[in-house]
Protein backbone atom coordinates (compact mmCIF):
# COMPACT_ATOMS: atom_id res chain seq x y z
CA UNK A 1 -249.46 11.39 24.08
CA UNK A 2 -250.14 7.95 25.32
CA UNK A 3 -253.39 6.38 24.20
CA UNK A 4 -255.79 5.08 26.54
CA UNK A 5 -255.33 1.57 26.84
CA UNK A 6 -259.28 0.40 27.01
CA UNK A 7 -258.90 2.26 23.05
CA UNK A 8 -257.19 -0.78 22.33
CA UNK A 9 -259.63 -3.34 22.81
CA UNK A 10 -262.74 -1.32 21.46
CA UNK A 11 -260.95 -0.50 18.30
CA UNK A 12 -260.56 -4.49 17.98
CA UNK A 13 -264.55 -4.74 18.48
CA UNK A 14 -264.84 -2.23 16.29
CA UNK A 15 -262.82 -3.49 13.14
CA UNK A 16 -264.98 -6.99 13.49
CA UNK A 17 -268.49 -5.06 13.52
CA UNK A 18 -266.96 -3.29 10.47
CA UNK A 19 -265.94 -6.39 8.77
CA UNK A 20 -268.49 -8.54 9.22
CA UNK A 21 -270.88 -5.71 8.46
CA UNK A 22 -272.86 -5.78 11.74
CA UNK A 23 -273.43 -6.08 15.31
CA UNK A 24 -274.74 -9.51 15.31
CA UNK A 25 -272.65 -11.35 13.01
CA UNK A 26 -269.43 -10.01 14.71
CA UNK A 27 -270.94 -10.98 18.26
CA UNK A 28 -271.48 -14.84 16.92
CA UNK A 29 -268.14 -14.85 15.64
CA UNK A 30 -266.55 -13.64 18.76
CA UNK A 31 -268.79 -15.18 20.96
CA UNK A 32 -270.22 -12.14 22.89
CA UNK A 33 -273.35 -10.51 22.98
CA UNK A 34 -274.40 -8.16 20.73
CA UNK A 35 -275.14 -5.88 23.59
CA UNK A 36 -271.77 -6.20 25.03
CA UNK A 37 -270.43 -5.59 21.89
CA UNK A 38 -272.55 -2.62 20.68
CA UNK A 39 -271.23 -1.10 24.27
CA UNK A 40 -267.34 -1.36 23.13
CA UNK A 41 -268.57 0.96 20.22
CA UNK A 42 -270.52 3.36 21.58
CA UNK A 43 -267.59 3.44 24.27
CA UNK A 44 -264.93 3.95 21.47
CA UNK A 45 -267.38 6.86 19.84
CA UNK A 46 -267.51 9.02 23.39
CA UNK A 47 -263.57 8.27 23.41
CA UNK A 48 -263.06 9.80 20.32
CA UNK A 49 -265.30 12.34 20.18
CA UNK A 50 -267.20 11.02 16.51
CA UNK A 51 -269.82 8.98 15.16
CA UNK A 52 -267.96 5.76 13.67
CA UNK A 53 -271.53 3.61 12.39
CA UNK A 54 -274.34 5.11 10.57
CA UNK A 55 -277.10 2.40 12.10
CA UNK A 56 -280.40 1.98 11.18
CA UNK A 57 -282.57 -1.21 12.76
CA UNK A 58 -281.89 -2.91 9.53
CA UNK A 59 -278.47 -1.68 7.92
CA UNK A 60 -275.09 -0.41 8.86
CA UNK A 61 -272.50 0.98 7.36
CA UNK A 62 -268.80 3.01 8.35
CA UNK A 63 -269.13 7.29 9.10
CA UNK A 64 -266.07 9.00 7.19
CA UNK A 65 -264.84 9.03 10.31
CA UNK A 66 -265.28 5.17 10.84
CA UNK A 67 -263.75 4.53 7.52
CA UNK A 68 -260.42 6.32 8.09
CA UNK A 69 -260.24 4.44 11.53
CA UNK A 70 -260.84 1.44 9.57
CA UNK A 71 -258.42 1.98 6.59
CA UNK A 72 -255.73 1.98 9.33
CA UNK A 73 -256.51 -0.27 11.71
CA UNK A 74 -256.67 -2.87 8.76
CA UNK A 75 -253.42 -2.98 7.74
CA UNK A 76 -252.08 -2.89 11.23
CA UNK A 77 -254.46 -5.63 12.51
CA UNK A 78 -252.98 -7.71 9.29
CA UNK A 79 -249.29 -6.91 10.41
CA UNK A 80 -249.77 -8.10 13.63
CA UNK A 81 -251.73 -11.46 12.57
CA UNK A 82 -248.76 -11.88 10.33
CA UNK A 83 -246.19 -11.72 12.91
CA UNK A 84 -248.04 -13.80 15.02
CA UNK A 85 -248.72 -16.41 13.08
CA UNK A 86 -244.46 -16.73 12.56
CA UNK A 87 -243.72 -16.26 15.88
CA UNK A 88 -246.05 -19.14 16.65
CA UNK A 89 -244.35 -21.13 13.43
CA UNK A 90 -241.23 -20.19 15.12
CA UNK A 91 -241.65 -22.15 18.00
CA UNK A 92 -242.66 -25.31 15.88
CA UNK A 93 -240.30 -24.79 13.12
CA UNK A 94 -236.33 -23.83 13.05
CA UNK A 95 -236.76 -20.44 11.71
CA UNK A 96 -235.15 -17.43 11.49
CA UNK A 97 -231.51 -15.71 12.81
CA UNK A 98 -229.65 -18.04 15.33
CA UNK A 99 -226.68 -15.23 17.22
CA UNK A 100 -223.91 -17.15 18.95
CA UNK A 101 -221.34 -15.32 20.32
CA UNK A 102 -218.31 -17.94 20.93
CA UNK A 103 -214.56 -18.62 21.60
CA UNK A 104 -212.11 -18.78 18.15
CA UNK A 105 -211.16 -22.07 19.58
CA UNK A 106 -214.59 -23.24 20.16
CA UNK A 107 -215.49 -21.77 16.77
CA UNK A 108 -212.94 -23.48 14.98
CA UNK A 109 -213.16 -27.08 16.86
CA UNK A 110 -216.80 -27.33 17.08
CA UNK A 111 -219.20 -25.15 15.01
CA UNK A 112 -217.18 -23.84 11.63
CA UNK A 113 -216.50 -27.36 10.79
CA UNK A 114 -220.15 -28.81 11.02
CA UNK A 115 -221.97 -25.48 10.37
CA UNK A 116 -222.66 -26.51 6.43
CA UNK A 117 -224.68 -29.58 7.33
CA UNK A 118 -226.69 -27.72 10.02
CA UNK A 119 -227.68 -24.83 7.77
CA UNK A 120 -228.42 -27.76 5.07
CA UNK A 121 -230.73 -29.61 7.96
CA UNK A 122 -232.34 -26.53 8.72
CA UNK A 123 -232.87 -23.87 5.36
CA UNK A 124 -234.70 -21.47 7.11
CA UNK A 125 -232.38 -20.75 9.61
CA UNK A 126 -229.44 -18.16 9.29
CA UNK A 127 -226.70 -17.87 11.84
CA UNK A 128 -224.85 -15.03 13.10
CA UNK A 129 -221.17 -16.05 14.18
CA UNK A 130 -219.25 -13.78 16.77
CA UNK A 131 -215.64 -14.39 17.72
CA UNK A 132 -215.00 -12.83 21.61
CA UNK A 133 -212.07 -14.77 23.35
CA UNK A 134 -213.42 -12.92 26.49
CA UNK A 135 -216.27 -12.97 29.08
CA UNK A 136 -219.34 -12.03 26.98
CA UNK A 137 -223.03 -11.99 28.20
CA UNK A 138 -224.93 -13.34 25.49
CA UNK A 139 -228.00 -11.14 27.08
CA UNK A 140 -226.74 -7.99 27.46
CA UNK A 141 -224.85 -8.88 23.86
CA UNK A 142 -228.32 -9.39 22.44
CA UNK A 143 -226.71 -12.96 21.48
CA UNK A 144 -229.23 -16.25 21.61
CA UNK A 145 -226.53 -18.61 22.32
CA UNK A 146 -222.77 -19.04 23.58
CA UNK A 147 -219.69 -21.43 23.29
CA UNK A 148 -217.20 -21.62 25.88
CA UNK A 149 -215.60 -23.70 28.70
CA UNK A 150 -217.47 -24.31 31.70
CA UNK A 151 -215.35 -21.98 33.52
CA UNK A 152 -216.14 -18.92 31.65
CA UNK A 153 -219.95 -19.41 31.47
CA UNK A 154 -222.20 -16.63 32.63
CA UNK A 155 -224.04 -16.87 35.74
CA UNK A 156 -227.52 -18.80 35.56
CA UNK A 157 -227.39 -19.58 32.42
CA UNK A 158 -228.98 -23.12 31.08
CA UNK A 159 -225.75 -25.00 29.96
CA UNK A 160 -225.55 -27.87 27.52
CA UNK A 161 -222.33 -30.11 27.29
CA UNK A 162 -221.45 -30.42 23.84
CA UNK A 163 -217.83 -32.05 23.87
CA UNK A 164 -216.29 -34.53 25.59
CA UNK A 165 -213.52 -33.62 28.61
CA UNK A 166 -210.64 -32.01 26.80
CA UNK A 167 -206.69 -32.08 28.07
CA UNK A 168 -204.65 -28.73 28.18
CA UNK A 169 -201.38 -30.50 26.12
CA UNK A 170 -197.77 -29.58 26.25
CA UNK A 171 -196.30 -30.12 23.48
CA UNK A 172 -193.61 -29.73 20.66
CA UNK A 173 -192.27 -31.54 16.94
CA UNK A 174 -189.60 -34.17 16.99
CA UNK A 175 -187.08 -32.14 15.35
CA UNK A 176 -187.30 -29.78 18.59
CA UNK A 177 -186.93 -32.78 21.05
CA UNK A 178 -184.58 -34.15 19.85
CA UNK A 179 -182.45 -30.92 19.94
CA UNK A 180 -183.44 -29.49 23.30
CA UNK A 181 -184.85 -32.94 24.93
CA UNK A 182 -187.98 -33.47 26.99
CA UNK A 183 -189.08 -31.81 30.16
CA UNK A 184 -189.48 -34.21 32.86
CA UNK A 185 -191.06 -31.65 35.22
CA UNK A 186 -192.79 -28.15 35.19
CA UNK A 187 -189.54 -26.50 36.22
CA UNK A 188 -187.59 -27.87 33.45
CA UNK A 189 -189.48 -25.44 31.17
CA UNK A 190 -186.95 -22.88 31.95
CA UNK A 191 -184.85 -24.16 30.12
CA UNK A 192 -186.83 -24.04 26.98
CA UNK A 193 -188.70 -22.17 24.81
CA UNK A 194 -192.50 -21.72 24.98
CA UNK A 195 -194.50 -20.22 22.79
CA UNK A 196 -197.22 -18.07 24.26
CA UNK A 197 -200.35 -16.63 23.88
CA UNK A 198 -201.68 -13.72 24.37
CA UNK A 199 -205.60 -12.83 24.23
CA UNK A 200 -206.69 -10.61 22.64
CA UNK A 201 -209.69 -9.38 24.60
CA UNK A 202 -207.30 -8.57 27.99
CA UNK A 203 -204.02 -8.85 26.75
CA UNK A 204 -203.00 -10.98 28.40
CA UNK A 205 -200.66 -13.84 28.19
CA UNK A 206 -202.22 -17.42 29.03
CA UNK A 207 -200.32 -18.96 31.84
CA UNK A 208 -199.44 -22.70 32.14
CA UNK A 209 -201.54 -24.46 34.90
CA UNK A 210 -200.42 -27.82 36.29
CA UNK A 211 -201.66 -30.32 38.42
CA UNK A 212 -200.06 -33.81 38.87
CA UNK A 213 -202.13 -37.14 38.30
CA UNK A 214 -200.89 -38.82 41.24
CA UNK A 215 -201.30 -35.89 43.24
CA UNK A 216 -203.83 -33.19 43.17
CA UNK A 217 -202.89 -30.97 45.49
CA UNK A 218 -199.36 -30.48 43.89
CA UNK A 219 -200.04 -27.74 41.64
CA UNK A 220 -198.10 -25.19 39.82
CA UNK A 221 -198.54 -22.14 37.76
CA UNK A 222 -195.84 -21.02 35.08
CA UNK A 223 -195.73 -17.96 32.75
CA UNK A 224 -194.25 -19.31 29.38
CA UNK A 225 -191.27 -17.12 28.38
CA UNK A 226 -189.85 -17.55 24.82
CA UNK A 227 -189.28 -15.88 21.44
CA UNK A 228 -192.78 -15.95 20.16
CA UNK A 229 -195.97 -14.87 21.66
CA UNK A 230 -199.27 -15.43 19.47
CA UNK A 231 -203.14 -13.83 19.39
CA UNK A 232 -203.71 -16.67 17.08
CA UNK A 233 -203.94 -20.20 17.84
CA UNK A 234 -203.24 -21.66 14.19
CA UNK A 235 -199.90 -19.39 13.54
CA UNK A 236 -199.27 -21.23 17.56
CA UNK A 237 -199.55 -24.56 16.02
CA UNK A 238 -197.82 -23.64 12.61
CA UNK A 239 -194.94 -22.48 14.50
CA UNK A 240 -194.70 -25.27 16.95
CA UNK A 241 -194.56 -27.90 13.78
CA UNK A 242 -191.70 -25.54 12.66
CA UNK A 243 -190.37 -26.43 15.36
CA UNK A 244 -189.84 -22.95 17.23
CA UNK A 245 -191.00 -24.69 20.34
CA UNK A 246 -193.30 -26.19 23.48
CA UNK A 247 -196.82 -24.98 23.05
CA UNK A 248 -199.77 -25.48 25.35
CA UNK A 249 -203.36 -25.90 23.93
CA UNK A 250 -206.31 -28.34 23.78
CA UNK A 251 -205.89 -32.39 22.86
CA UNK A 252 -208.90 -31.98 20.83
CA UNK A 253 -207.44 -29.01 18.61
CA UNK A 254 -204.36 -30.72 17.77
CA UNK A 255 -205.39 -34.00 17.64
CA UNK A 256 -204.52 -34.77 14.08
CA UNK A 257 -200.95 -33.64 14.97
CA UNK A 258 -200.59 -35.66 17.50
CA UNK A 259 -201.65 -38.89 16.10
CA UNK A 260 -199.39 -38.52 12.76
CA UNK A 261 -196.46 -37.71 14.75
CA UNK A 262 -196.18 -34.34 13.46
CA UNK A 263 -196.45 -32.90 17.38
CA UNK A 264 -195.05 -34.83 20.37
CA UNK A 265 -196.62 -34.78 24.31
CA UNK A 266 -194.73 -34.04 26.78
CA UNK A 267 -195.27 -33.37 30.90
CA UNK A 268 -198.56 -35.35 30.26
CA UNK A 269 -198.67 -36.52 34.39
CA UNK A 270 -199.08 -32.79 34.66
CA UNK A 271 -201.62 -32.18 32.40
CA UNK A 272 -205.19 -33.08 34.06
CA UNK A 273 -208.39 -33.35 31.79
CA UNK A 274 -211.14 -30.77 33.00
CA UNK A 275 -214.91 -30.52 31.27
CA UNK A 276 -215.17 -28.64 27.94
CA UNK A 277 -217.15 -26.94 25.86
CA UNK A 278 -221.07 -26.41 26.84
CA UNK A 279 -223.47 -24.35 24.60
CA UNK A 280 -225.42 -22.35 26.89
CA UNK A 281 -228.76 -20.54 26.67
CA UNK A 282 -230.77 -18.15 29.09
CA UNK A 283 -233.72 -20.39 30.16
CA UNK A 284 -235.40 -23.33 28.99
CA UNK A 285 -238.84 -21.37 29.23
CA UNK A 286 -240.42 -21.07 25.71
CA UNK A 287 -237.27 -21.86 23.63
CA UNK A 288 -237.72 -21.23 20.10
CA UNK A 289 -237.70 -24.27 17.73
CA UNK A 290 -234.08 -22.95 16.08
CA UNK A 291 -232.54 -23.52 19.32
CA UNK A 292 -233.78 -26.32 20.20
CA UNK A 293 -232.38 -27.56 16.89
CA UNK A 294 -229.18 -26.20 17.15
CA UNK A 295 -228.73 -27.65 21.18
CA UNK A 296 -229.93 -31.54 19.60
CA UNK A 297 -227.71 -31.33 16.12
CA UNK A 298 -224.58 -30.02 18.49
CA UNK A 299 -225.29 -32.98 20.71
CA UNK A 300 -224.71 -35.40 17.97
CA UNK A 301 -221.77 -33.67 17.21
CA UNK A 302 -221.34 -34.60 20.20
CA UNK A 303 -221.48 -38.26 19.78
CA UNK A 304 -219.34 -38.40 16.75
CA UNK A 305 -216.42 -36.43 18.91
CA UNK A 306 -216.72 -39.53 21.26
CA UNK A 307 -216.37 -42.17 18.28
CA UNK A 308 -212.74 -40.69 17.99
């Protein structure tokens, strides 16, 4: 049965008469009047049906009824002082568990790498990583945060870039080149083979999207057909160095690759850059201190990305 909701506030009069051991001292600490005060009792006492305060016109003291109230509302009074006192310290303070549901890719490219010196930064803060290659709501998820390309961000959420424009890259090793040669258009990727990728949330295989640099409108869309189809982007890359054959994935993720020659470009007036990765957030509106950090320390991250 529901309580009555005045209960609530009386029973808070009541523990400070109890406490301070009177009517008057309790109403200068609150700031009321002691009539006002002594009116919250007597109102709690009708409520309940029992005399809470043995009073005299010079003492007071708690009924055995008054004490039980009192050796429960104590503790719970404490509990909630406690919990307010670190939700308030949250919002000044990084503090506490940080959920993020994000992207393997985005995972692996922009949080696993730098999540050591974040948790170093910030002690008190614990973070709960969870790898969904498809649409997630981080609300109905009961997640605090998300990862992902701009295109697969939730409706109205509050959307923080956090790495520079990234390139969809075709590409392959040298030993496969120079066997098989280099496509000089989208079409010529019949004629070889390309490793695809399935996801694993729909199952389903990630087509090839191209749009020429000279001219936007030409567009295609191609469906990679080969010997190999992956639900894991580093076994992708591994067998691409092998040369097995073309890949497509993200300039940023094989970067290192493609610098030291190990992986080759190809079709590259094909491949347009598009924004990337944005940590998003519900609303701005009272956000706690551990996201705040984790929005600014992903923002120098950031920065260093663009030093590259």
């Amino acid at each position: 049965m529901a309580l009555d909701s005045s209960l609530y506030s009386s029973m808070i009069w009541f523990s400070h008469v109890a406490q301070h051991g009177g009517f008057t001292k309790a109403a200068d600490h609150l700031g009321v009047t002691r009539a006002a005060l002594s009116q919250h009792v007597k109102s709690l006492e009708e409520q309940l049906g029992v005399r809470l305060l043995n009073r005299t016109t010079r003492s007071m003291s708690l009924t055995e009824e008054g004490q039980k109230l009192m050796d429960v509302l104590t503790p719970s009074f404490d509990s909630i002082e406690r919990v307010v006192t670190e939700l308030r310290e949250a919002h000044d303070e990084p503090s506490g568990m940080i959920r993020i549901n994000t992207s393997r890719v985005a995972a692996n490219l922009l949080l696993i790498p730098v999540l050591d010196q974040f948790l170093e930064k910030f002690p008190k803060v614990r973070v709960e990583v969870s790898i969904n290659d498809g649409f997630s709501s981080i609300i109905s998820d009961g997640m605090d945060a998300g990862i992902r390309l701009g295109e697969s961000l939730d409706e109205g959420m509050v959307a923080i870039p956090i790495s520079p424009a990234i390139t969809p890259t075709i590409a392959a090793s040298p030993s496969y080149l120079d066997i098989y040669g280099y496509p000089n258009t989208p079409e010529d990727l019949v004629d070889h083979n390309c490793l695809a990728y399935r996801f694993s949330s729909s199952g389903a295989i990630d087509r090839w999207k191209f749009q020429h640099s000279s001219d936007r409108e030409r567009t295609l869309e191609f469906e990679p057909v080969g010997n190999a189809i992956f639900n894991d982007d580093e076994n992708m890359i591994k067998a691409a160095l092998n040369g097995v054959g073309l890949m497509k994935h993200l300039d940023l993720c094989i970067e290192p690759h493609l610098n030291e020659g190990r992986l080759v470009k190809v079709l590259e007036d094909w491949c347009q850059s598009f924004p990337g990765f944005y940590l998003y957030v519900s609303s701005r509106e009272n956000m706690p201190a551990k996201i705040r950090a984790l929005i600014d320390f992903l923002l120098e991250q950031r920065g260093q990305f663009s030093k590259l």
